[in-house]
PDB file of N, CA and C in Angstrom:
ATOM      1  N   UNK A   1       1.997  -6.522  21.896  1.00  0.00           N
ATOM      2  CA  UNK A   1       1.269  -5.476  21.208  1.00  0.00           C
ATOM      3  C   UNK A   1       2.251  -4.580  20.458  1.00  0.00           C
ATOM      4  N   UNK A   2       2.015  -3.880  18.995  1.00  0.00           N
ATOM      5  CA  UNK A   2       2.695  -2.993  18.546  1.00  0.00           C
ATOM      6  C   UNK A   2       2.287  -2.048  18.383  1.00  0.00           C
ATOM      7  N   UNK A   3       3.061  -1.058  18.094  1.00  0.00           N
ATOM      8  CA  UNK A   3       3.186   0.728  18.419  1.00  0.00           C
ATOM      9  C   UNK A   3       1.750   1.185  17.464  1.00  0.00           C
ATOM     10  N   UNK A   4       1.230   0.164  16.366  1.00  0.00           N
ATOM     11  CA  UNK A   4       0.079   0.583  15.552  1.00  0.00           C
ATOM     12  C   UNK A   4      -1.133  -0.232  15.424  1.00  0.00           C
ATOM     13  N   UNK A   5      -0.700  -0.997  16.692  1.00  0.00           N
ATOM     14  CA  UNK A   5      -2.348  -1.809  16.851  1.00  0.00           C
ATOM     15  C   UNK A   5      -3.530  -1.086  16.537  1.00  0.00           C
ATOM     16  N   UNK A   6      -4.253  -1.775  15.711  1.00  0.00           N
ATOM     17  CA  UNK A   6      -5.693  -0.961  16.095  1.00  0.00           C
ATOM     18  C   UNK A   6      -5.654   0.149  14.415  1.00  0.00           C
ATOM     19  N   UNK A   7      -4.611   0.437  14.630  1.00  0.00           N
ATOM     20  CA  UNK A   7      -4.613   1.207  13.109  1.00  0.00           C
ATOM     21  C   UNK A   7      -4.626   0.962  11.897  1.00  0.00           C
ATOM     22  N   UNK A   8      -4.929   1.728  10.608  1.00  0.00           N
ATOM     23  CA  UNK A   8      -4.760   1.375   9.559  1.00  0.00           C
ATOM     24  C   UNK A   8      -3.969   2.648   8.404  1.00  0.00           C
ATOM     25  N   UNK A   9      -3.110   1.593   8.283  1.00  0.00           N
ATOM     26  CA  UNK A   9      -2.002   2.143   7.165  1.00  0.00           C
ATOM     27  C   UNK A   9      -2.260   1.766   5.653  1.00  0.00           C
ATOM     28  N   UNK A  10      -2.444   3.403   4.820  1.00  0.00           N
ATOM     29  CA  UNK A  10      -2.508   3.406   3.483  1.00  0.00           C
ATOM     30  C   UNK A  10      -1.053   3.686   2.749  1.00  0.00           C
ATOM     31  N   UNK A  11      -0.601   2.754   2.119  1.00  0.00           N
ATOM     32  CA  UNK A  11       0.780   2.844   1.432  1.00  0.00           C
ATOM     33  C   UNK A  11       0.662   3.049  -0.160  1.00  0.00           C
ATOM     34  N   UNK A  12       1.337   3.572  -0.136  1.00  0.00           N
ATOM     35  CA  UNK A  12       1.394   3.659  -2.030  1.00  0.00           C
ATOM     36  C   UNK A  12       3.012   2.784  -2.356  1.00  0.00           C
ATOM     37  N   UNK A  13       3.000   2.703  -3.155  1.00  0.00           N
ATOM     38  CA  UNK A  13       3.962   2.384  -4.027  1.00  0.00           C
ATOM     39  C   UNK A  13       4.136   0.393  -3.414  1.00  0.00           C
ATOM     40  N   UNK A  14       3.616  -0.311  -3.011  1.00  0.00           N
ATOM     41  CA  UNK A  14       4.222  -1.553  -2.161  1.00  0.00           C
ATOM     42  C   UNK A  14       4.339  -2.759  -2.723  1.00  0.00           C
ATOM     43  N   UNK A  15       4.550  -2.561  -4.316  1.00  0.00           N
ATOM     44  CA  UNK A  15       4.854  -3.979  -4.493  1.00  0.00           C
ATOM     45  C   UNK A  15       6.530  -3.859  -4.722  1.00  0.00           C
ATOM     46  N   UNK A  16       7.522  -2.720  -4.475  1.00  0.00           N
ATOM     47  CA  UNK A  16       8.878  -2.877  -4.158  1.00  0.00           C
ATOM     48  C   UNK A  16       9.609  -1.768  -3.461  1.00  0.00           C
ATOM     49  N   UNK A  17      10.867  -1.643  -2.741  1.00  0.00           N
ATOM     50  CA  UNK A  17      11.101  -0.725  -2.574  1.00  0.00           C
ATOM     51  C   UNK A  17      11.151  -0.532  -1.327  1.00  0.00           C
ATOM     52  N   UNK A  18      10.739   1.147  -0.864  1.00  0.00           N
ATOM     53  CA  UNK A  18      10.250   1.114   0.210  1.00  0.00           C
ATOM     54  C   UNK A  18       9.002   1.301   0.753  1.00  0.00           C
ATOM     55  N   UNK A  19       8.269   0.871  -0.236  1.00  0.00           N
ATOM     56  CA  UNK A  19       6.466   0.727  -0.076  1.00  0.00           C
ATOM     57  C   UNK A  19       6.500  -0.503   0.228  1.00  0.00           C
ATOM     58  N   UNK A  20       7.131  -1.225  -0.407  1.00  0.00           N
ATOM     59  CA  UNK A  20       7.377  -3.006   0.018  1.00  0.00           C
ATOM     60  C   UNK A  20       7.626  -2.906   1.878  1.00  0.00           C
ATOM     61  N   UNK A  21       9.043  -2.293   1.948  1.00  0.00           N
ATOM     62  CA  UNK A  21       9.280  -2.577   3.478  1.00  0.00           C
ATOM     63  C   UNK A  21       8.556  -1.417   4.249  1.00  0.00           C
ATOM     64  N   UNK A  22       7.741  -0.495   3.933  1.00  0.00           N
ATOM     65  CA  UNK A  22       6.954   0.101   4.874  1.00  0.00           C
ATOM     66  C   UNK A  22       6.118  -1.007   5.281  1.00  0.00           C
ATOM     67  N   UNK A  23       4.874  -1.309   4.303  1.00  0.00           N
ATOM     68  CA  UNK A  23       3.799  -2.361   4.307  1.00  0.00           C
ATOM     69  C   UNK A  23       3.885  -3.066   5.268  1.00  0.00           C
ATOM     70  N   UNK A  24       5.484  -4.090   4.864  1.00  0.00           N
ATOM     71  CA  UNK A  24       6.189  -5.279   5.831  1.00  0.00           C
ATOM     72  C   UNK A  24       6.265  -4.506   7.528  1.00  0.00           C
ATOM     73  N   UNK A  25       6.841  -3.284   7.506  1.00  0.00           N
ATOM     74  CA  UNK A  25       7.059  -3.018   8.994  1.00  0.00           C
ATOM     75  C   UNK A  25       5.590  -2.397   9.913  1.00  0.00           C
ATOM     76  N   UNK A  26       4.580  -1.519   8.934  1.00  0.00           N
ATOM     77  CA  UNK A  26       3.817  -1.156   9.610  1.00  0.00           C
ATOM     78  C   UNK A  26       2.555  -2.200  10.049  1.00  0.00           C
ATOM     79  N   UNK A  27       3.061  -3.346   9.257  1.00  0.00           N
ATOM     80  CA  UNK A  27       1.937  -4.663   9.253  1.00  0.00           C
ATOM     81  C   UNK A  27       2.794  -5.304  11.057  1.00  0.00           C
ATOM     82  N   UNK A  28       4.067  -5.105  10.593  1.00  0.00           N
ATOM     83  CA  UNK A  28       4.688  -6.128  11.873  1.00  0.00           C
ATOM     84  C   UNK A  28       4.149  -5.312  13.157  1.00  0.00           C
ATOM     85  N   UNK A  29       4.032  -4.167  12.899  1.00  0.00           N
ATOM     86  CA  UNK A  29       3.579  -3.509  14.017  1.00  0.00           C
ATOM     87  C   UNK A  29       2.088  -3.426  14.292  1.00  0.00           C
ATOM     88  N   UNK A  30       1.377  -4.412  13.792  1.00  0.00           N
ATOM     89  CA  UNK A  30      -0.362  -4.072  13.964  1.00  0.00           C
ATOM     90  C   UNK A  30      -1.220  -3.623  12.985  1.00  0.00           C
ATOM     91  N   UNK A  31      -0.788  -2.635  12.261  1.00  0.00           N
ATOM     92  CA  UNK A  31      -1.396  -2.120  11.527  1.00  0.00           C
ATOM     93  C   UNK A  31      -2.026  -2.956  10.476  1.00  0.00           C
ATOM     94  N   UNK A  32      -3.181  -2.708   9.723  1.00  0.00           N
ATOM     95  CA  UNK A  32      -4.507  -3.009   8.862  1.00  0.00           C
ATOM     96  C   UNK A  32      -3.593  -2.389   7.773  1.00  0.00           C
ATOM     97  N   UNK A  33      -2.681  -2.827   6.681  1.00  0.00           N
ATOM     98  CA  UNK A  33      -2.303  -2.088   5.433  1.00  0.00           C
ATOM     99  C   UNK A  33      -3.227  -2.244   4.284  1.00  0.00           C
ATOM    100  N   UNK A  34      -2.991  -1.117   3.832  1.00  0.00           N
ATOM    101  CA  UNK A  34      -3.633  -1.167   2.303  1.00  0.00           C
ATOM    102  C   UNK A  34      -2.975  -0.400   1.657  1.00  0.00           C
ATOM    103  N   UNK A  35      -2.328  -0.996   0.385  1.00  0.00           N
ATOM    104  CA  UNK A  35      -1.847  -0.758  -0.338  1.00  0.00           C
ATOM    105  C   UNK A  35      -1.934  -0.689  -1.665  1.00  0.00           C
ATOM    106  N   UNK A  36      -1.202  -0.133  -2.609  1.00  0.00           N
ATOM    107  CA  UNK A  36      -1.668  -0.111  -4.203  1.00  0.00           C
ATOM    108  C   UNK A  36       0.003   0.193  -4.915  1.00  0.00           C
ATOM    109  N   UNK A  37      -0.438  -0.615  -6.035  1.00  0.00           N
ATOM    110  CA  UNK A  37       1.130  -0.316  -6.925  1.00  0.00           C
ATOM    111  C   UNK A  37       0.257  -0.732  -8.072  1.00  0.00           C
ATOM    112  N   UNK A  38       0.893  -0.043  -9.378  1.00  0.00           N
ATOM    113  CA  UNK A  38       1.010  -0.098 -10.147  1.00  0.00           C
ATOM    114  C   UNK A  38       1.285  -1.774 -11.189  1.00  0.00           C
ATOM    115  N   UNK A  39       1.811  -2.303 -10.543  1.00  0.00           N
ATOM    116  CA  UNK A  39       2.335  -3.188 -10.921  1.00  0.00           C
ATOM    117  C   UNK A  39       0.906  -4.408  -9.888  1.00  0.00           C
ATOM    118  N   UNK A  40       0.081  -4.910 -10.104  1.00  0.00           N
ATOM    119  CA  UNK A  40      -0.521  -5.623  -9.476  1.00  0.00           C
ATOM    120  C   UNK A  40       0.013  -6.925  -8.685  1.00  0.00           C
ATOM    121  N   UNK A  41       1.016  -7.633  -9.849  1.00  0.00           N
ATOM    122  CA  UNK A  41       1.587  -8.774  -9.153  1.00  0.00           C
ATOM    123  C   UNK A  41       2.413  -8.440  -7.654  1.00  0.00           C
ATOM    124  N   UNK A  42       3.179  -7.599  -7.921  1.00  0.00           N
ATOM    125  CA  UNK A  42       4.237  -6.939  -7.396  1.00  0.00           C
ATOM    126  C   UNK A  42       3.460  -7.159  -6.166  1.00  0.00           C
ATOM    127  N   UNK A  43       2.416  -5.922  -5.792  1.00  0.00           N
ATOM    128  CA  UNK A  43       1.917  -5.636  -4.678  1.00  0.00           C
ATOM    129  C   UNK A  43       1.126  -7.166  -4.418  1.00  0.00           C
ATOM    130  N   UNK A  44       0.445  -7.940  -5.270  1.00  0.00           N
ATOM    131  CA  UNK A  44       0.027  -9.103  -4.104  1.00  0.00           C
ATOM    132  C   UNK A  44       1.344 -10.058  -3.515  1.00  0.00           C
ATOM    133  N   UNK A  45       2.687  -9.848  -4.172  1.00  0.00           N
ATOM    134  CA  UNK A  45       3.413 -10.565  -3.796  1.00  0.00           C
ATOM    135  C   UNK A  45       3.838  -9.580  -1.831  1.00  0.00           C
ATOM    136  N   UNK A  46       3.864  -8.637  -2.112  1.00  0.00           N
ATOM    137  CA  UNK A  46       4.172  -8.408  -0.769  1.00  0.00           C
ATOM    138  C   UNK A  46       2.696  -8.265   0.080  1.00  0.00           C
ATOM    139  N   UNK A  47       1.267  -8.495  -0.218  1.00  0.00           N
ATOM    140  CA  UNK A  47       0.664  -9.194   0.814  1.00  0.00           C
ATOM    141  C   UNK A  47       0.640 -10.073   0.716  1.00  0.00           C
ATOM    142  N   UNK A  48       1.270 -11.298   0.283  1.00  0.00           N
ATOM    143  CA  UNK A  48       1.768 -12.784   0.865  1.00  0.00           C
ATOM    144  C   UNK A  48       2.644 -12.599   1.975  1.00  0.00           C
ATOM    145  N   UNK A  49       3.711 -11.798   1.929  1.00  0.00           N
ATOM    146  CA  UNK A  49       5.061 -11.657   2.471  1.00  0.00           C
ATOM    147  C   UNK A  49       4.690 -11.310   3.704  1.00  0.00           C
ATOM    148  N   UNK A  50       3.902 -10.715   3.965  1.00  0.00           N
ATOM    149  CA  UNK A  50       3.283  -9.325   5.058  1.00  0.00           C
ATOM    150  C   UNK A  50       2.146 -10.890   5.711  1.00  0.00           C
ATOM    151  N   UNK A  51       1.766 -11.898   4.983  1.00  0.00           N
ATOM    152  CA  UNK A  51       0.378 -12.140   5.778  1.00  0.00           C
ATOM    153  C   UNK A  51       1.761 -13.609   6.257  1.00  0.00           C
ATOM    154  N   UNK A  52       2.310 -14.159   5.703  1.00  0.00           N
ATOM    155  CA  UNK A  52       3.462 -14.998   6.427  1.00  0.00           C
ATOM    156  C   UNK A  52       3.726 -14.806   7.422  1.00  0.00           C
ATOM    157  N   UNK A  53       4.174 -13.693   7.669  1.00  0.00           N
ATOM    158  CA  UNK A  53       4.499 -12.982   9.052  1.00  0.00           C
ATOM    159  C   UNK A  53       3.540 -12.769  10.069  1.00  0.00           C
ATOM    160  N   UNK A  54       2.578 -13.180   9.764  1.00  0.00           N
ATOM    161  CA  UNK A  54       0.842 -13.031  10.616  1.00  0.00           C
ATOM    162  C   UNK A  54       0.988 -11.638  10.679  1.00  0.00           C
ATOM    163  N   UNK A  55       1.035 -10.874   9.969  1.00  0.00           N
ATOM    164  CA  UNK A  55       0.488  -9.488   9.386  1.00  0.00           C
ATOM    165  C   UNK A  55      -0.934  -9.498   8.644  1.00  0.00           C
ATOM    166  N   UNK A  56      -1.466  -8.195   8.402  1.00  0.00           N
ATOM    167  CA  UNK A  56      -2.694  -8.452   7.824  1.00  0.00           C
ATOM    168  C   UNK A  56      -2.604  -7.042   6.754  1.00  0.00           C
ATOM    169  N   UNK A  57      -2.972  -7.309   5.347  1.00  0.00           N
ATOM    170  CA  UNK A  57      -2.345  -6.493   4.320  1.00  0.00           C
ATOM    171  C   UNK A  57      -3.380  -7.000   3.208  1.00  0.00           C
ATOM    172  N   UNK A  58      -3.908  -5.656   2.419  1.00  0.00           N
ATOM    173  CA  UNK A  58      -4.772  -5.831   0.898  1.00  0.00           C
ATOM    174  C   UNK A  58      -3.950  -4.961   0.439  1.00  0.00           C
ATOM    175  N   UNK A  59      -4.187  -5.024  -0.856  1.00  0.00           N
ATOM    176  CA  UNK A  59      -3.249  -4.774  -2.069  1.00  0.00           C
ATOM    177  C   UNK A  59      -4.776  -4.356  -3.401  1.00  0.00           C
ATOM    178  N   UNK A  60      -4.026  -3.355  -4.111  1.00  0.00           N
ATOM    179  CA  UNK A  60      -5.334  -2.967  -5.416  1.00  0.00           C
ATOM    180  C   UNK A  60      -3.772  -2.099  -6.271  1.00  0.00           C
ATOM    181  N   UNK A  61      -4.426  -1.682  -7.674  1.00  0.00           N
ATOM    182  CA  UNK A  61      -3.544  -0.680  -8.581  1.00  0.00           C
ATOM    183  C   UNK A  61      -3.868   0.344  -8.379  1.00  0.00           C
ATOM    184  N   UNK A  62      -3.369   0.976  -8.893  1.00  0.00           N
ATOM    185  CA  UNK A  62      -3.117   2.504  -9.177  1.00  0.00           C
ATOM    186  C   UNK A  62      -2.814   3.008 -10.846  1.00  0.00           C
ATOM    187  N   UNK A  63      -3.291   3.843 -11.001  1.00  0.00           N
ATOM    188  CA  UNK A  63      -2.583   4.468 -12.307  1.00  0.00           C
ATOM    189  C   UNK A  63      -3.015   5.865 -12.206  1.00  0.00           C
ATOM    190  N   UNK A  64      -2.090   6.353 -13.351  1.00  0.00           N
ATOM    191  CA  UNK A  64      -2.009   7.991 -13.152  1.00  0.00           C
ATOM    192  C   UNK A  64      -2.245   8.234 -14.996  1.00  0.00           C
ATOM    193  N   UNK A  65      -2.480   7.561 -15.468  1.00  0.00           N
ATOM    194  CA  UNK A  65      -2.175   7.758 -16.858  1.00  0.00           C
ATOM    195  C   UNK A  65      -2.827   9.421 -17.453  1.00  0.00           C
ATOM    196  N   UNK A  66      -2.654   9.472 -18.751  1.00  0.00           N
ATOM    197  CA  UNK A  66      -3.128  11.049 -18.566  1.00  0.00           C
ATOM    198  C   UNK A  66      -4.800  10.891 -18.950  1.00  0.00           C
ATOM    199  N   UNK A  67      -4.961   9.650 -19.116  1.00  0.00           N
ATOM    200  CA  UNK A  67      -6.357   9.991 -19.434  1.00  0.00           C
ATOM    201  C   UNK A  67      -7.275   9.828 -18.002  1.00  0.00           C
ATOM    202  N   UNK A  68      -6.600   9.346 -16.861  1.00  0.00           N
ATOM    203  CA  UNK A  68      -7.232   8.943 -16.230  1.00  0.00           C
ATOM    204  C   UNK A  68      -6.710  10.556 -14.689  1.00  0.00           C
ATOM    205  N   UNK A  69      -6.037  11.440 -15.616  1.00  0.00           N
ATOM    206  CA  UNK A  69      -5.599  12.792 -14.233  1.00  0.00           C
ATOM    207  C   UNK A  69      -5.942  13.856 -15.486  1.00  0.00           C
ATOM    208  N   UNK A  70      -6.776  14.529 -14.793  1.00  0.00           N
ATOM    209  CA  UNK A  70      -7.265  15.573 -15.414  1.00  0.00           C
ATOM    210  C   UNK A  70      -7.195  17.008 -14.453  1.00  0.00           C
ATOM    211  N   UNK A  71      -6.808  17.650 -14.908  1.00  0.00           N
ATOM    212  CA  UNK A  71      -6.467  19.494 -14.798  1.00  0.00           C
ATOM    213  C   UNK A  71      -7.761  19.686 -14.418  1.00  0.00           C
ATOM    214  N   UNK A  72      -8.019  20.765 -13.095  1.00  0.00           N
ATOM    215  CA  UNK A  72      -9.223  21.593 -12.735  1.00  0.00           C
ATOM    216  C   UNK A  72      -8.669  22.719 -13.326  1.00  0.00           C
ATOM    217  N   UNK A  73      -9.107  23.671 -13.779  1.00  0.00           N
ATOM    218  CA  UNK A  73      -9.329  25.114 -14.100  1.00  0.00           C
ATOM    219  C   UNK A  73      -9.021  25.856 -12.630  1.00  0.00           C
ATOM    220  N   UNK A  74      -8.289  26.914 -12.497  1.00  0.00           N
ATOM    221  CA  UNK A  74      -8.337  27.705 -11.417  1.00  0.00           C
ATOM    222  C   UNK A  74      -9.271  28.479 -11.539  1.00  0.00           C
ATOM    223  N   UNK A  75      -9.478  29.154 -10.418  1.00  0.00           N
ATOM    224  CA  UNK A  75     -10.568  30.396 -10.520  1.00  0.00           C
ATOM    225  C   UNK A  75      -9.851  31.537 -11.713  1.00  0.00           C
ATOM    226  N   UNK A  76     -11.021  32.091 -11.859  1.00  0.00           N
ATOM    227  CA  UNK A  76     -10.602  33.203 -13.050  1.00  0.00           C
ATOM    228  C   UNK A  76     -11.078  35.020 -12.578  1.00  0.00           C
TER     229      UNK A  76
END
């Protein structure tokens, strides 16, 4: 059994880096990952990597572009 059985881990950044080897370690430890990068290939390549290992890991994008982050107004 590992230290995150039962849990589920949301990662950002995991198709390199250290979103890559979080993914990889919190998967080795039990955990349900889900992850997102920017880069789509990227991130399904490390849930291959992660499910090899009999880990269990989904993968989706992300973007921040400016049309897609928009400014709230503060109170006035």
């Amino acid at each position: 059994m590992g230290r995150l059985d039962g849990k589920i881990a949301f990662i950002s950044g995991t198709g390199t880096g250290i979103g890559r080897a979080a993914a990889r370690i919190f998967a080795a430890e039990g955990a349900l990952v889900f992850g997102c990068d920017i880069d789509e290939d990227r991130a399904a390549e490390t849930v291959e990597l992660v499910e090899k290992t009999g880990g269990t890991a989904r993968s989706g994008t992300s973007s921040t572009s400016r049309t897609s982050v928009r400014a709230r107004p503060g109170p006035t």
